[in-house]
PDB file of N, CA and C in Angstrom:
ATOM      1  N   UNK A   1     -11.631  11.379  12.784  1.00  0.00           N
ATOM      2  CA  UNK A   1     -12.299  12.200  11.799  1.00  0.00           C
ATOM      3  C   UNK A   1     -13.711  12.503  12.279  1.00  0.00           C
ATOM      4  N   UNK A   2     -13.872  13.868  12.235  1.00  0.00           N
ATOM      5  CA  UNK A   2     -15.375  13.905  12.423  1.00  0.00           C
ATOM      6  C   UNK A   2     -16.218  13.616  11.276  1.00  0.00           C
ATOM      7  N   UNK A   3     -17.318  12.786  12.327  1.00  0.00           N
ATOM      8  CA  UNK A   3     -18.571  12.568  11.114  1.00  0.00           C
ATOM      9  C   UNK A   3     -19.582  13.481  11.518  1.00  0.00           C
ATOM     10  N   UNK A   4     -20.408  14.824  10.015  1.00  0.00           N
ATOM     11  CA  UNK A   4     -21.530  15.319  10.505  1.00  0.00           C
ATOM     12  C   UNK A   4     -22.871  14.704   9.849  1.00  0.00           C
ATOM     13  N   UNK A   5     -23.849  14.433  10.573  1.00  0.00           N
ATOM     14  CA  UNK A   5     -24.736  14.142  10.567  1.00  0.00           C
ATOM     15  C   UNK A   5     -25.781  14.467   9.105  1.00  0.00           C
ATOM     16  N   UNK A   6     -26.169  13.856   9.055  1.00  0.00           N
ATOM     17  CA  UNK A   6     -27.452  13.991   8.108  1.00  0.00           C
ATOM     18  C   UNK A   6     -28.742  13.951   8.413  1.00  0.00           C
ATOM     19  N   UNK A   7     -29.558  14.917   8.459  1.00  0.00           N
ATOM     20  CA  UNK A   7     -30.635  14.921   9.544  1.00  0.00           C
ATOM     21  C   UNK A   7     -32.070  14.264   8.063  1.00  0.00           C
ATOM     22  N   UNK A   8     -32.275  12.530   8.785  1.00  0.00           N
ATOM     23  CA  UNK A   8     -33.038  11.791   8.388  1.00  0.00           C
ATOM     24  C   UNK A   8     -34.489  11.930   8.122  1.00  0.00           C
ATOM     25  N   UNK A   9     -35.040  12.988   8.791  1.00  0.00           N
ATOM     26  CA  UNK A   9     -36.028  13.214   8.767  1.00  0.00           C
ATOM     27  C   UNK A   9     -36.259  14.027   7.712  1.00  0.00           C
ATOM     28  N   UNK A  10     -35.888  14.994   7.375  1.00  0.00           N
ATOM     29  CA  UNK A  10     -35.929  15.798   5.990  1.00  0.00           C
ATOM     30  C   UNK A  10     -35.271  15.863   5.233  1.00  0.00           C
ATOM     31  N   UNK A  11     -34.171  14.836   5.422  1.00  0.00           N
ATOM     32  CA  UNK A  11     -32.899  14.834   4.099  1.00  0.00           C
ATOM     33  C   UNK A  11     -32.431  16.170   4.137  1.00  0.00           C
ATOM     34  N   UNK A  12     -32.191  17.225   5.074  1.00  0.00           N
ATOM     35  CA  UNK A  12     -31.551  18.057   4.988  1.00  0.00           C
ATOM     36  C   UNK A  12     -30.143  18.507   5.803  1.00  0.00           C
ATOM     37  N   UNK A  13     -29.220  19.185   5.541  1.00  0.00           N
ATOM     38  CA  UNK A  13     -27.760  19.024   5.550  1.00  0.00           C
ATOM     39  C   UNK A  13     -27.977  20.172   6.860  1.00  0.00           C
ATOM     40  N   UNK A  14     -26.926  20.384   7.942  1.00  0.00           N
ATOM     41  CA  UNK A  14     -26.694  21.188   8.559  1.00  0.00           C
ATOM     42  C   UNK A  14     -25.962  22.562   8.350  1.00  0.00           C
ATOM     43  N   UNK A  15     -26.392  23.580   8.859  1.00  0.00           N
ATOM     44  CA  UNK A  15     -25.393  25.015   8.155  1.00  0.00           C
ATOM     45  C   UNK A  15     -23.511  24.484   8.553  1.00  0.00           C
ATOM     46  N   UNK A  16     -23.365  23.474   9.519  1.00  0.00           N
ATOM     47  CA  UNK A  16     -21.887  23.286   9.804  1.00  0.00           C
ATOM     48  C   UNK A  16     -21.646  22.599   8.311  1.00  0.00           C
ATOM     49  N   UNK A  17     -22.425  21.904   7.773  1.00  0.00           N
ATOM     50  CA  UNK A  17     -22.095  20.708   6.794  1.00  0.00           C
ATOM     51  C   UNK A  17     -21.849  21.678   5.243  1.00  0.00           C
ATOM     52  N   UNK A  18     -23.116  22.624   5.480  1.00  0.00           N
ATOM     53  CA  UNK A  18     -22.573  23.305   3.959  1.00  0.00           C
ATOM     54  C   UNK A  18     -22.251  24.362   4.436  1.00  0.00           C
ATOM     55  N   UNK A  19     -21.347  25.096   5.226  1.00  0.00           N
ATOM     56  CA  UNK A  19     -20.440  25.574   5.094  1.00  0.00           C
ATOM     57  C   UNK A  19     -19.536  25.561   4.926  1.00  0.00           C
ATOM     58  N   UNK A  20     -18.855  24.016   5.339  1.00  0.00           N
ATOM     59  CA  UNK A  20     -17.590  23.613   4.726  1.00  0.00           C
ATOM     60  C   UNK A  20     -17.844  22.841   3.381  1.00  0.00           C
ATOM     61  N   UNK A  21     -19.053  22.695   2.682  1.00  0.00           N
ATOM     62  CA  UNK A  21     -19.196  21.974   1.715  1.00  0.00           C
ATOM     63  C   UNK A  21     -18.634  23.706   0.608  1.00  0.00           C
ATOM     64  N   UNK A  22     -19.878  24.942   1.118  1.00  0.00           N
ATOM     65  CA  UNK A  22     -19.050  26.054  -0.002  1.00  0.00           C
ATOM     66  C   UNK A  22     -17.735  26.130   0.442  1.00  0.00           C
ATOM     67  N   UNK A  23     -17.168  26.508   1.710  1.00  0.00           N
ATOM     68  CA  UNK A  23     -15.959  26.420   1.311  1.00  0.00           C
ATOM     69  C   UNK A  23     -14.790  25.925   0.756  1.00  0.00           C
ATOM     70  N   UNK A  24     -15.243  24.468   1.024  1.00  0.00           N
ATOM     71  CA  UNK A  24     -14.241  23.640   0.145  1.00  0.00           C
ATOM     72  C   UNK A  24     -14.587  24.226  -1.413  1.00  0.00           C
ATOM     73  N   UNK A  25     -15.522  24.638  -2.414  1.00  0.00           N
ATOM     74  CA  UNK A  25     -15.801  25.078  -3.451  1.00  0.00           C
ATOM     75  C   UNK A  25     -15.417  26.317  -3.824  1.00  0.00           C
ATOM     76  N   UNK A  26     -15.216  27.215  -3.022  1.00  0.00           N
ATOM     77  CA  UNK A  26     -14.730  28.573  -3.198  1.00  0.00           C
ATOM     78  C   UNK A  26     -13.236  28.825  -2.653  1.00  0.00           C
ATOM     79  N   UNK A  27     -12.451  27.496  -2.311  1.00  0.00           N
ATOM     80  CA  UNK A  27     -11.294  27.426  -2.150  1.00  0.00           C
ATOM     81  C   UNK A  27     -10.563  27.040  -3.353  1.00  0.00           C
ATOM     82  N   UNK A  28     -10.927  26.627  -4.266  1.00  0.00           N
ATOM     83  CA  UNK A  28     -10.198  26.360  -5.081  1.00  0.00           C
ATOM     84  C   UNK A  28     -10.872  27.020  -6.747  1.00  0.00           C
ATOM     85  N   UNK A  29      -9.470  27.011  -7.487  1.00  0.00           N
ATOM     86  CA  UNK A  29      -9.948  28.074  -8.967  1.00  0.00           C
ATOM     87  C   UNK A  29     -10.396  27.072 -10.079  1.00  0.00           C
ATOM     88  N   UNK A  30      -9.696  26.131 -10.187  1.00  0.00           N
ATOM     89  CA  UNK A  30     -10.148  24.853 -11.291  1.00  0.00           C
ATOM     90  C   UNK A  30      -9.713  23.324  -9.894  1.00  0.00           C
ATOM     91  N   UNK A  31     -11.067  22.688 -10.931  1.00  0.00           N
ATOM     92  CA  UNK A  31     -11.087  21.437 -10.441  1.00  0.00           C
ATOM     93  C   UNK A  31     -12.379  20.528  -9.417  1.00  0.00           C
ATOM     94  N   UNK A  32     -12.577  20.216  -8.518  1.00  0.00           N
ATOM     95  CA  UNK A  32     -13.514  19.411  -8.107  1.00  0.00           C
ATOM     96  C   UNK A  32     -13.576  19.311  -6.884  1.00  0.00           C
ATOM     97  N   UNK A  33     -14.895  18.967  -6.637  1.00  0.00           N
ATOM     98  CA  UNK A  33     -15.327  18.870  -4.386  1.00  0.00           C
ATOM     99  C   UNK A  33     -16.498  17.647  -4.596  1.00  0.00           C
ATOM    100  N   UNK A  34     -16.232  16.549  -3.755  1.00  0.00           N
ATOM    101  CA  UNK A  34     -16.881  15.210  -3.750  1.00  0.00           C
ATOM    102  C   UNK A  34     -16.891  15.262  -1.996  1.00  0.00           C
ATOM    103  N   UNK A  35     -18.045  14.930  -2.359  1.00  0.00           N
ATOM    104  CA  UNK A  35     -19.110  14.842  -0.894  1.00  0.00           C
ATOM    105  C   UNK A  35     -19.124  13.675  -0.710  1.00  0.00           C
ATOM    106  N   UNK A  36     -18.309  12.878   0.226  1.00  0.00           N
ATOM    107  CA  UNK A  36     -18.871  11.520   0.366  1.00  0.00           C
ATOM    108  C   UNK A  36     -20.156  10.976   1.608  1.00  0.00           C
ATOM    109  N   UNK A  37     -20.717  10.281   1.214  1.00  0.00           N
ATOM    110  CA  UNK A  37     -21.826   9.996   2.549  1.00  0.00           C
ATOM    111  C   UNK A  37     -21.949   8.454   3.066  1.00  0.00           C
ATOM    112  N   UNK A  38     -21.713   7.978   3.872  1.00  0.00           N
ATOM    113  CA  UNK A  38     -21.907   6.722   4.620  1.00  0.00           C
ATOM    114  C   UNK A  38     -22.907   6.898   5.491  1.00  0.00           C
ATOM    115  N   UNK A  39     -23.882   5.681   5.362  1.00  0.00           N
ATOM    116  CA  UNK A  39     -25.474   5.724   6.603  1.00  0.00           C
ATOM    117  C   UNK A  39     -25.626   7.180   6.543  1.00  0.00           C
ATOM    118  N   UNK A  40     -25.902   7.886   5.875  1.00  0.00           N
ATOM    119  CA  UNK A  40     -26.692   9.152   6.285  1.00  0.00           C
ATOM    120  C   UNK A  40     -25.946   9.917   6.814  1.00  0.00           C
ATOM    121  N   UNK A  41     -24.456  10.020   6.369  1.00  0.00           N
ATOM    122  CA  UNK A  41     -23.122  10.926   7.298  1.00  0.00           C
ATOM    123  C   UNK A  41     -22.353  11.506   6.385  1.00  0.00           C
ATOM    124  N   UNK A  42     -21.763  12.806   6.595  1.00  0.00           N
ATOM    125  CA  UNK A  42     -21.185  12.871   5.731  1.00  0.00           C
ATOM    126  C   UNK A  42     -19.743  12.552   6.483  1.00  0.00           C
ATOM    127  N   UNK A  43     -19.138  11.955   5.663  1.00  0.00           N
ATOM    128  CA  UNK A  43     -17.738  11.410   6.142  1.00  0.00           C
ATOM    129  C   UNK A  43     -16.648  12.162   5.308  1.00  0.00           C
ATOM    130  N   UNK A  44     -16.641  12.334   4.303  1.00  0.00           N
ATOM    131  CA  UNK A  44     -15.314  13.052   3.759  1.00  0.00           C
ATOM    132  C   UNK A  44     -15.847  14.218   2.792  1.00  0.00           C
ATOM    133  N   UNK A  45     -15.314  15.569   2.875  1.00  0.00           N
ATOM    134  CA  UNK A  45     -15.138  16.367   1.959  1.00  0.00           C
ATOM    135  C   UNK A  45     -14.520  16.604   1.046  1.00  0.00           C
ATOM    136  N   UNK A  46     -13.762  16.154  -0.303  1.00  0.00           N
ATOM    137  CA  UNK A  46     -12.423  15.982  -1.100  1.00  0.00           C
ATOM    138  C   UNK A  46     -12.628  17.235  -2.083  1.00  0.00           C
ATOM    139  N   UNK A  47     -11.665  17.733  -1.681  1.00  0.00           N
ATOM    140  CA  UNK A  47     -11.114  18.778  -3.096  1.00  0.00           C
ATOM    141  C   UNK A  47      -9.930  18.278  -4.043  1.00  0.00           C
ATOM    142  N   UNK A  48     -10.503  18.369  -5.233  1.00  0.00           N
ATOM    143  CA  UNK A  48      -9.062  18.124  -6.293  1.00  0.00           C
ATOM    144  C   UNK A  48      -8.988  19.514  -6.994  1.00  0.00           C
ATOM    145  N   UNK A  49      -7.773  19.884  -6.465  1.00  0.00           N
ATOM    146  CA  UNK A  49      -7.752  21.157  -7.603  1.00  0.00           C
ATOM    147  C   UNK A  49      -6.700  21.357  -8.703  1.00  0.00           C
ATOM    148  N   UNK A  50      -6.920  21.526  -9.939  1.00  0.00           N
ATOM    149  CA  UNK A  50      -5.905  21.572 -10.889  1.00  0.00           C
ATOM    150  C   UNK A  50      -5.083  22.452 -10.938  1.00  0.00           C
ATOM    151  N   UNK A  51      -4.105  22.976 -11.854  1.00  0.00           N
ATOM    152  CA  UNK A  51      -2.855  23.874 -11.895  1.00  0.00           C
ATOM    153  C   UNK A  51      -3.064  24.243 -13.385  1.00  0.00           C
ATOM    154  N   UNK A  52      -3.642  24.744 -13.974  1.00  0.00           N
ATOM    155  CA  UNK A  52      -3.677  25.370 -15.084  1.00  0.00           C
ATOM    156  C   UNK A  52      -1.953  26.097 -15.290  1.00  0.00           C
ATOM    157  N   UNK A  53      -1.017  25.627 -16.427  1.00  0.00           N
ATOM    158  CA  UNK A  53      -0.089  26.354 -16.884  1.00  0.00           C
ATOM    159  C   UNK A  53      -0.163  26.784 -18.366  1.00  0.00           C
ATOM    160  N   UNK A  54       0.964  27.664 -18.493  1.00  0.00           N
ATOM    161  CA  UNK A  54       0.776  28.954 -19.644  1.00  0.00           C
ATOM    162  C   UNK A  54       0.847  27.704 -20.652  1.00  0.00           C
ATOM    163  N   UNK A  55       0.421  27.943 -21.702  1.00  0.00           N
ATOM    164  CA  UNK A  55       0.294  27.120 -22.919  1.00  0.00           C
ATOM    165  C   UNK A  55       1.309  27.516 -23.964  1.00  0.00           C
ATOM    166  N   UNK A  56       2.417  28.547 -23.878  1.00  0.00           N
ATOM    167  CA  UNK A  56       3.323  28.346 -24.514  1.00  0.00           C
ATOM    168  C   UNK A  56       4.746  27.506 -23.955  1.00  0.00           C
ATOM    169  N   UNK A  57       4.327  26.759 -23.065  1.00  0.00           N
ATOM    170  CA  UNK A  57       5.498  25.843 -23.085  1.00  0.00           C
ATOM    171  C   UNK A  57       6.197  26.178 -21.653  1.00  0.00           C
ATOM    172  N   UNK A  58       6.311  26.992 -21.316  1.00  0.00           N
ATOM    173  CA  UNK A  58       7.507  27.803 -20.388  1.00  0.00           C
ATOM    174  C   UNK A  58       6.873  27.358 -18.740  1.00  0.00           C
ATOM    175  N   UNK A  59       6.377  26.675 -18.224  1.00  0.00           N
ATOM    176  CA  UNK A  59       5.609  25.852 -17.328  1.00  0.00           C
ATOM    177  C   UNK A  59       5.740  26.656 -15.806  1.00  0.00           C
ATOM    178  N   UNK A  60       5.073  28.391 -16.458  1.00  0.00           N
ATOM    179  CA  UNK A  60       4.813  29.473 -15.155  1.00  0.00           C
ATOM    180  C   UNK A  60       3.019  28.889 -15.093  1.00  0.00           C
ATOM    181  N   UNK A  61       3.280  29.244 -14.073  1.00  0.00           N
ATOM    182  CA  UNK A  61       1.411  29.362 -13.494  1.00  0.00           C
ATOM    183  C   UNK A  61       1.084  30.555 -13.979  1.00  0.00           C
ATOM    184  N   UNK A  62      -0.066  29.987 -14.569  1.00  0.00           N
ATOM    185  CA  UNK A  62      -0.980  31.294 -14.723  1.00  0.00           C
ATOM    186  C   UNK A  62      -1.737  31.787 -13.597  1.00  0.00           C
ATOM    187  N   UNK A  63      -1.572  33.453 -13.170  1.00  0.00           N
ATOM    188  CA  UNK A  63      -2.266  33.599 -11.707  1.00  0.00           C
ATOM    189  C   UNK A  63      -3.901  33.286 -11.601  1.00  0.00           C
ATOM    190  N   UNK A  64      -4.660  33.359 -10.501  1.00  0.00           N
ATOM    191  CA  UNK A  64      -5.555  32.714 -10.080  1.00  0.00           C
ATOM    192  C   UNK A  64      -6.537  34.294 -10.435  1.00  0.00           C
ATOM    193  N   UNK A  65      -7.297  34.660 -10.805  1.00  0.00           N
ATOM    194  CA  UNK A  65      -8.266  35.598 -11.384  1.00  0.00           C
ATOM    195  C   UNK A  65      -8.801  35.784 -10.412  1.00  0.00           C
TER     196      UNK A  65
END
């Protein structure tokens, strides 16, 4: 697994790091993105994304807007 860096000196993230940080966020329609960090790294990106279905019962997906 790659680990990217966290640059210590200014606490600031690299354009490699938040670019996959928006993309993991603009990949998905409902649900969540957790940044994990070890020593100053970021080690895992996690997306959870939910499945919103129709609320009368009939268990179609509602399409993605």
């Amino acid at each position: 697994m790659e680990q990217l860096s966290v640059s210590q000196k200014d606490n600031q993230i690299s354009a490699a790091i938040a670019q996959k940080i928006l993309h993991a966020v603009a990949s998905i329609a409902y649900g969540s993105v957790e940044v994990v960090i070890h020593e100053n790294k970021v080690v895992q990106i996690e997306c959870r994304e939910k499945t919103r279905v129709d609320q009368s019962g009939s268990g179609h997906k509602r399409p993605k807007s």
